[in-house]
Protein backbone atom coordinates (compact mmCIF):
# COMPACT_ATOMS: atom_id res chain seq x y z
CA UNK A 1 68.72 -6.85 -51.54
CA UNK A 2 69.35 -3.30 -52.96
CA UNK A 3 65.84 -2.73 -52.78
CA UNK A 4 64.93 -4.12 -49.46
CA UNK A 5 68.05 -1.60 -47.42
CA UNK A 6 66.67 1.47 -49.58
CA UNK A 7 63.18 1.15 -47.98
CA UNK A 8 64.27 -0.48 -44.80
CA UNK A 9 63.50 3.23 -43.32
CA UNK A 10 59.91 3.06 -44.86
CA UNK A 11 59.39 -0.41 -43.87
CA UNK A 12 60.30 -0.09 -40.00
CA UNK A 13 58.42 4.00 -39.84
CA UNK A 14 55.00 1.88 -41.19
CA UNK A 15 55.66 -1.19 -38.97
CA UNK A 16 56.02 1.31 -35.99
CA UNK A 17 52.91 3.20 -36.50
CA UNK A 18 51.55 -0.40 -37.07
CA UNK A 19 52.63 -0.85 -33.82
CA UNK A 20 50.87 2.34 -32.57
CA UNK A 21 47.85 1.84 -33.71
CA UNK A 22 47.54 -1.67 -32.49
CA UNK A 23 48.26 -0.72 -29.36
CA UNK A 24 45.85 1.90 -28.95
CA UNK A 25 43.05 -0.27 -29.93
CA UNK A 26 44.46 -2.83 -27.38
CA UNK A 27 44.24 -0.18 -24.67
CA UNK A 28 40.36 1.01 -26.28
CA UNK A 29 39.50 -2.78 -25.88
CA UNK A 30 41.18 -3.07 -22.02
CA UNK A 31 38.89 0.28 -21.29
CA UNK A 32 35.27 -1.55 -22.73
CA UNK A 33 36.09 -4.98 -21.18
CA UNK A 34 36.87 -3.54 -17.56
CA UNK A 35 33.63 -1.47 -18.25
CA UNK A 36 31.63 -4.83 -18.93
CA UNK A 37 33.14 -6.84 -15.88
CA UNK A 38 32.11 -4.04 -13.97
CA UNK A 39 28.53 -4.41 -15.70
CA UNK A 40 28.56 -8.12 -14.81
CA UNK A 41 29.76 -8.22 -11.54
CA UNK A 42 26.56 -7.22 -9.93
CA UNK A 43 24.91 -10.18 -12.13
CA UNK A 44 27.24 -12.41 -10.39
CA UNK A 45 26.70 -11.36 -7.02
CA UNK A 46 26.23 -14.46 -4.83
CA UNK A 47 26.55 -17.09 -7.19
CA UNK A 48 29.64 -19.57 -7.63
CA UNK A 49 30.08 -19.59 -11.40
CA UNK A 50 30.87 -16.66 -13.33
CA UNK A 51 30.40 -18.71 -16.79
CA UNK A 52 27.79 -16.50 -18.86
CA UNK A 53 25.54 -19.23 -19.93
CA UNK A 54 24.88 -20.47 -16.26
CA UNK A 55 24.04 -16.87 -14.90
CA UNK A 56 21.41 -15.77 -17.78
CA UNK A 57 20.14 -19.29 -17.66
CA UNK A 58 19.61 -18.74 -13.63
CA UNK A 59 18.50 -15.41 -14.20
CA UNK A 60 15.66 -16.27 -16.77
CA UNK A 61 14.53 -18.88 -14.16
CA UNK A 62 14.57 -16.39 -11.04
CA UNK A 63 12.27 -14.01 -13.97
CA UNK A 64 9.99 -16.94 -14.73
CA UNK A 65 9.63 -17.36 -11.58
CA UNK A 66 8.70 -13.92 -10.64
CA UNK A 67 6.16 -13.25 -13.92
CA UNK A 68 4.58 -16.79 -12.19
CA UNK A 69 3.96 -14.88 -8.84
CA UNK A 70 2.89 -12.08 -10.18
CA UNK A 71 0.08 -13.61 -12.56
CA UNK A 72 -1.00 -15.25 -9.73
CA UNK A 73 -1.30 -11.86 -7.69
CA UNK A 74 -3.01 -10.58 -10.17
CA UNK A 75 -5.77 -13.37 -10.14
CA UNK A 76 -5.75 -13.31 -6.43
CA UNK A 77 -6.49 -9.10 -6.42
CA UNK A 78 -9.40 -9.62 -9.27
CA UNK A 79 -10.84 -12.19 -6.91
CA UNK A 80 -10.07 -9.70 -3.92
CA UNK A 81 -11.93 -7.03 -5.94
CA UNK A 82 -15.12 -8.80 -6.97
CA UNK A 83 -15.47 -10.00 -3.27
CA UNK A 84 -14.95 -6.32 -1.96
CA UNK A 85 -17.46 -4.80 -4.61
CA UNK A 86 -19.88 -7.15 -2.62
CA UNK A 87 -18.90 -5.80 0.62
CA UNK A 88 -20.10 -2.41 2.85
CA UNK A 89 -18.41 0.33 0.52
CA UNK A 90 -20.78 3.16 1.04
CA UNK A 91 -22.24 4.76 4.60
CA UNK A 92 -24.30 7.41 5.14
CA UNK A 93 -26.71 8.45 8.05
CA UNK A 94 -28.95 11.37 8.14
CA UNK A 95 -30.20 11.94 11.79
CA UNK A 96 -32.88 13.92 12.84
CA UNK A 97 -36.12 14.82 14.59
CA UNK A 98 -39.54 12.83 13.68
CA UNK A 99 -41.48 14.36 15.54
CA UNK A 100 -41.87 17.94 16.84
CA UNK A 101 -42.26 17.19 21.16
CA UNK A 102 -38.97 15.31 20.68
CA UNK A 103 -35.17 17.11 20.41
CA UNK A 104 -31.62 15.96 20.21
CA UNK A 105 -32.31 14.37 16.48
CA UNK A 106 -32.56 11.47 17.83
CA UNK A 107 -34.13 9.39 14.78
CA UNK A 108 -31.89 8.51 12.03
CA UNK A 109 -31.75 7.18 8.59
CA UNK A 110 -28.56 4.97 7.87
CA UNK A 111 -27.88 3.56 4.39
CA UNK A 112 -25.11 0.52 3.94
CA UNK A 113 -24.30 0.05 0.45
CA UNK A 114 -21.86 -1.99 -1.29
CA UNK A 115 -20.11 -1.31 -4.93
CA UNK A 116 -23.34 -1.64 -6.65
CA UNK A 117 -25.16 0.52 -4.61
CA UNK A 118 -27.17 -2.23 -3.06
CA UNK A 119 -27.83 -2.56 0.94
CA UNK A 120 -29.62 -1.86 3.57
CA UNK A 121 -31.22 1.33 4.91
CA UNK A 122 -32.08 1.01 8.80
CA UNK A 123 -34.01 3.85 10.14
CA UNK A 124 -34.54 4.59 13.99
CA UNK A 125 -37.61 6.76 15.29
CA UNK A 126 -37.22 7.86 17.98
CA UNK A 127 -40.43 9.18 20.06
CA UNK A 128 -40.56 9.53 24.19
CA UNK A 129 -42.67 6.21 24.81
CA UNK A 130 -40.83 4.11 21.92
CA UNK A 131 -38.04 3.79 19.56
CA UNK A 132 -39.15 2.07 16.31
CA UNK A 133 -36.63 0.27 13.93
CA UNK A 134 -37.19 -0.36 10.48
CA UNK A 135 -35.24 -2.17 7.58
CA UNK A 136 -35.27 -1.51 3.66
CA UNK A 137 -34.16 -3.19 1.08
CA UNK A 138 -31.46 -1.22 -1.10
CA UNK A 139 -30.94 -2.41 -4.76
CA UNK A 140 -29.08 0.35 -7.34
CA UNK A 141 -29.36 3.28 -5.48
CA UNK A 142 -33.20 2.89 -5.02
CA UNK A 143 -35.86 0.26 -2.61
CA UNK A 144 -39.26 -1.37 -3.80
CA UNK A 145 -40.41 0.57 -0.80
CA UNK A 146 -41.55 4.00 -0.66
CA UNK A 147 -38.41 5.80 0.88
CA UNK A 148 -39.01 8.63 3.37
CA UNK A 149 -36.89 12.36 2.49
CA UNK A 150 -34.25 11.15 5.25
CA UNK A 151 -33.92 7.62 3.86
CA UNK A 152 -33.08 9.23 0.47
CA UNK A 153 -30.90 11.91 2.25
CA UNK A 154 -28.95 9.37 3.54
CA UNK A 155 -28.79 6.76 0.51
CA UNK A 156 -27.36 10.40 -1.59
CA UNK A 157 -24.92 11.00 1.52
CA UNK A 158 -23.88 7.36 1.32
CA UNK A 159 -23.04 7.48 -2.59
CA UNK A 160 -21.69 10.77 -2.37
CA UNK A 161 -24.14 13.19 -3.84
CA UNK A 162 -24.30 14.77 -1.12
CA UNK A 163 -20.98 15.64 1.05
């Protein structure tokens, strides 16, 4: 018993700062699990349990369910986009005059591409007794048909070669 009164001194100074330190990592761990409920609250937002398990589990689902939605956009825009590379993309129109005794450039060469550069080019002459329309077939940028300047004028315009 001798023993245990000499270092009863030691004893309580070491069971003290024990004590100290025990209750600063207390405090440390108070601090980091307030800063995760604060974390988590906005994951619980609107739902009635707060049990971990049952919110990632609903989360994951409400994930699932959006990567579903958004494969499926994504299959509905590539079919948007192969239908639209079919459709009028490209315009251009080149007007003019055919023939010297008539003003106002009232002929004109319009080309109606789509994505591929394929179409239509429709060309109006104009003259003072008649007005004469005529349709060419467009494929690549170019028609089995000899084109007239204006026609190709206006096919360039209508891809953008010319501004």
């Amino acid at each position: 018993m001798h023993t245990l009164e000499q270092h009863t001194a030691t004893i309580l100074v070491g069971l003290t700062v024990m004590t100290l330190l025990l209750i600063i990592a207390l405090s440390v761990l108070v601090v980091r699990m307030r800063r995760l409920e604060r974390a988590w609250l906005p994951l619980r937002r609107g739902l009635e349990t707060s049990d971990a398990s049952v919110l990632l589990a609903d989360h994951a689902r409400t994930i699932g369910d959006i990567v579903e939605r958004l494969t499926q956009q994504d299959h509905r825009l590539a079919d948007l986009t192969s239908i639209l590379t079919g459709c009028i993309q490209h315009l251009g129109i080149r007007r003019y005059d055919a023939f010297e005794d008539v003003g106002g450039q009232q002929s004109f060469s319009l080309a109606l591409l789509d994505g591929r550069h394929t179409g239509l080019i429709i060309t109006g002459i104009y003259s003072r007794t008649a007005l004469r329309i005529y349709v060419k077939h467009v494929r690549d940028g170019d028609s089995d048909l000899e084109l007239t300047r204006e026609e190709h004028e206006a096919i360039r315009h209508a891809i953008g070669v010319i501004r």
